[in-house]
C-alpha atoms as a PDB file:
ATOM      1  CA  UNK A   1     -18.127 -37.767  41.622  1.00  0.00           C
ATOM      2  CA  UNK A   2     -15.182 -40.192  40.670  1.00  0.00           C
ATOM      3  CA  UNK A   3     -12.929 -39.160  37.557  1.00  0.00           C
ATOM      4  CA  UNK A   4     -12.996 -40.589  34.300  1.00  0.00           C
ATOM      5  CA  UNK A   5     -10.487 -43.097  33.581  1.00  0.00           C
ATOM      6  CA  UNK A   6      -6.515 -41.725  32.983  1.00  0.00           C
ATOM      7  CA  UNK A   7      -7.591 -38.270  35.062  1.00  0.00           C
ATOM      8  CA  UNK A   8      -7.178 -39.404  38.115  1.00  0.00           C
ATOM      9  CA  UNK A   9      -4.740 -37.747  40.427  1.00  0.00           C
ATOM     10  CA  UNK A  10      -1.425 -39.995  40.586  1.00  0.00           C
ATOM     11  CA  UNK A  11      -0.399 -40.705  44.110  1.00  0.00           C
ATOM     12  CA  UNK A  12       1.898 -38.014  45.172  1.00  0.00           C
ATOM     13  CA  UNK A  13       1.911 -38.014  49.157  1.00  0.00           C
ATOM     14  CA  UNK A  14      -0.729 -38.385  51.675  1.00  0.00           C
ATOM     15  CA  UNK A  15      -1.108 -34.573  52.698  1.00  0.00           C
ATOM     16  CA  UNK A  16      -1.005 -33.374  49.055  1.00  0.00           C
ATOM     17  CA  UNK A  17      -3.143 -35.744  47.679  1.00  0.00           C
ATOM     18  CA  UNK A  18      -5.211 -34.613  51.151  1.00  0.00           C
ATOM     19  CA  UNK A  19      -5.010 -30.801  50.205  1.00  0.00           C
ATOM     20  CA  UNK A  20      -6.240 -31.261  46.753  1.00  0.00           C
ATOM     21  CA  UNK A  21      -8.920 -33.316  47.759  1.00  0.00           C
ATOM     22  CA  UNK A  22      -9.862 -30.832  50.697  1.00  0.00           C
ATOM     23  CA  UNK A  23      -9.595 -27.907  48.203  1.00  0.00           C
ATOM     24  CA  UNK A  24     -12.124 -30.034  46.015  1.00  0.00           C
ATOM     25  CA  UNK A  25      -9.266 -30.328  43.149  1.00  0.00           C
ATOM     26  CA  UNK A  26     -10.259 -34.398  42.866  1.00  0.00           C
ATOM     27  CA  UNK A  27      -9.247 -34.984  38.787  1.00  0.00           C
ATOM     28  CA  UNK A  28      -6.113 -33.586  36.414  1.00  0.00           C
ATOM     29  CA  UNK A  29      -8.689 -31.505  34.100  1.00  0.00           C
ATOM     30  CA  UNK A  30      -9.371 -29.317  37.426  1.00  0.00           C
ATOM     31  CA  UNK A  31      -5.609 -29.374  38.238  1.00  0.00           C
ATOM     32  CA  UNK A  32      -4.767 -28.161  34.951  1.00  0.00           C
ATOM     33  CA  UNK A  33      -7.345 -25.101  35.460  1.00  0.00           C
ATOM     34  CA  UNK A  34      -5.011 -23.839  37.722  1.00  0.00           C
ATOM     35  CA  UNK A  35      -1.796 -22.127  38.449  1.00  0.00           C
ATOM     36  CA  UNK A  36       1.215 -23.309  40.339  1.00  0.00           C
ATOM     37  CA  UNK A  37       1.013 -20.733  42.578  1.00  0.00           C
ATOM     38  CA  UNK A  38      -2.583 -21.793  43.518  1.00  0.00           C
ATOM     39  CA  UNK A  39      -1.386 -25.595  44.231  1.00  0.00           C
ATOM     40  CA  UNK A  40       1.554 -24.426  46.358  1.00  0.00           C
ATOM     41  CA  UNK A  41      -0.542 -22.277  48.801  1.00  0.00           C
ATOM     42  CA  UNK A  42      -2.100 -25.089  49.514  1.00  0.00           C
ATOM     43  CA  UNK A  43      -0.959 -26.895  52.976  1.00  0.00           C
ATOM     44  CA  UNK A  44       1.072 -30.197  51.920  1.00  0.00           C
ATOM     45  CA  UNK A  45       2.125 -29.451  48.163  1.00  0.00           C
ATOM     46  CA  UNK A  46       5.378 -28.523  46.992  1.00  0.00           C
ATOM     47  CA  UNK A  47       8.081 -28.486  44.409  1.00  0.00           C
ATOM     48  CA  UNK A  48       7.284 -32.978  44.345  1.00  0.00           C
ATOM     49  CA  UNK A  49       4.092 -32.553  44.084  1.00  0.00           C
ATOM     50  CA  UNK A  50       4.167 -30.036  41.381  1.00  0.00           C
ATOM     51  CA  UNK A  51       6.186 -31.580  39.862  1.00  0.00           C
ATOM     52  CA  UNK A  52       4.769 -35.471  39.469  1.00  0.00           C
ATOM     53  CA  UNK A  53       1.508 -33.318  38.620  1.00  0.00           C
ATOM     54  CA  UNK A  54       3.188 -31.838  35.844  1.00  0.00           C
ATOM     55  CA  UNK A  55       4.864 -35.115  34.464  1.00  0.00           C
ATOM     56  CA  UNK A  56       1.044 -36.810  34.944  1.00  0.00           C
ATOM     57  CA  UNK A  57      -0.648 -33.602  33.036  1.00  0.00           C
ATOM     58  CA  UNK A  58       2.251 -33.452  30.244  1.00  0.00           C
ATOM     59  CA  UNK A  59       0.873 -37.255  29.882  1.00  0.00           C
ATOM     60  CA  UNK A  60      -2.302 -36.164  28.510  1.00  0.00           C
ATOM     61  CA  UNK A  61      -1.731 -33.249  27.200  1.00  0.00           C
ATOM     62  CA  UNK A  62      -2.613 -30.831  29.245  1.00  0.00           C
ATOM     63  CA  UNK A  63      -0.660 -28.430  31.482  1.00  0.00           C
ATOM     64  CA  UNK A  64      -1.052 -26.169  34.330  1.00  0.00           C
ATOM     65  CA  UNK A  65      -3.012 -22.949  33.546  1.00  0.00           C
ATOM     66  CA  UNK A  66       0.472 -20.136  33.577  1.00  0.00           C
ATOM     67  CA  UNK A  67       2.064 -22.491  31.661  1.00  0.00           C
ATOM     68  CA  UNK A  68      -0.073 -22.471  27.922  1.00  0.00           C
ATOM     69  CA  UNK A  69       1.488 -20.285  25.740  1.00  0.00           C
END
């Protein structure tokens, strides 16, 4: 299934954007249903990649799931 236009996953790296596509995370609306913590167990992402996720989330509103108030 390909995402719907502006929730795509921005380029980050090739093993991150390998490990979320491995872990079956493949659009920003299932990025933002998790935590940080469960993005940097994952082989390949780290404080970069959490953080360009962040910046592309914050871009459409949406955030990672421990960070809604």
């Amino acid at each position: 299934m390909s995402a719907a236009v502006g929730d795509e996953i921005p380029k980050i790296s090739g093993p991150a954007n390998d490990a979320l596509a491995l872990a079956g995370h493949t659009t920003l609306t299932a990025i933002a249903q998790l935590r940080k913590k469960d993005l940097l167990d994952l082989h390949g992402v780290g404080p970069k990649a959490i953080r360009i996720l962040r910046e592309a989330l914050a871009e459409r509103g949406l955030t990672f799931a421990d960070e809604r108030k």
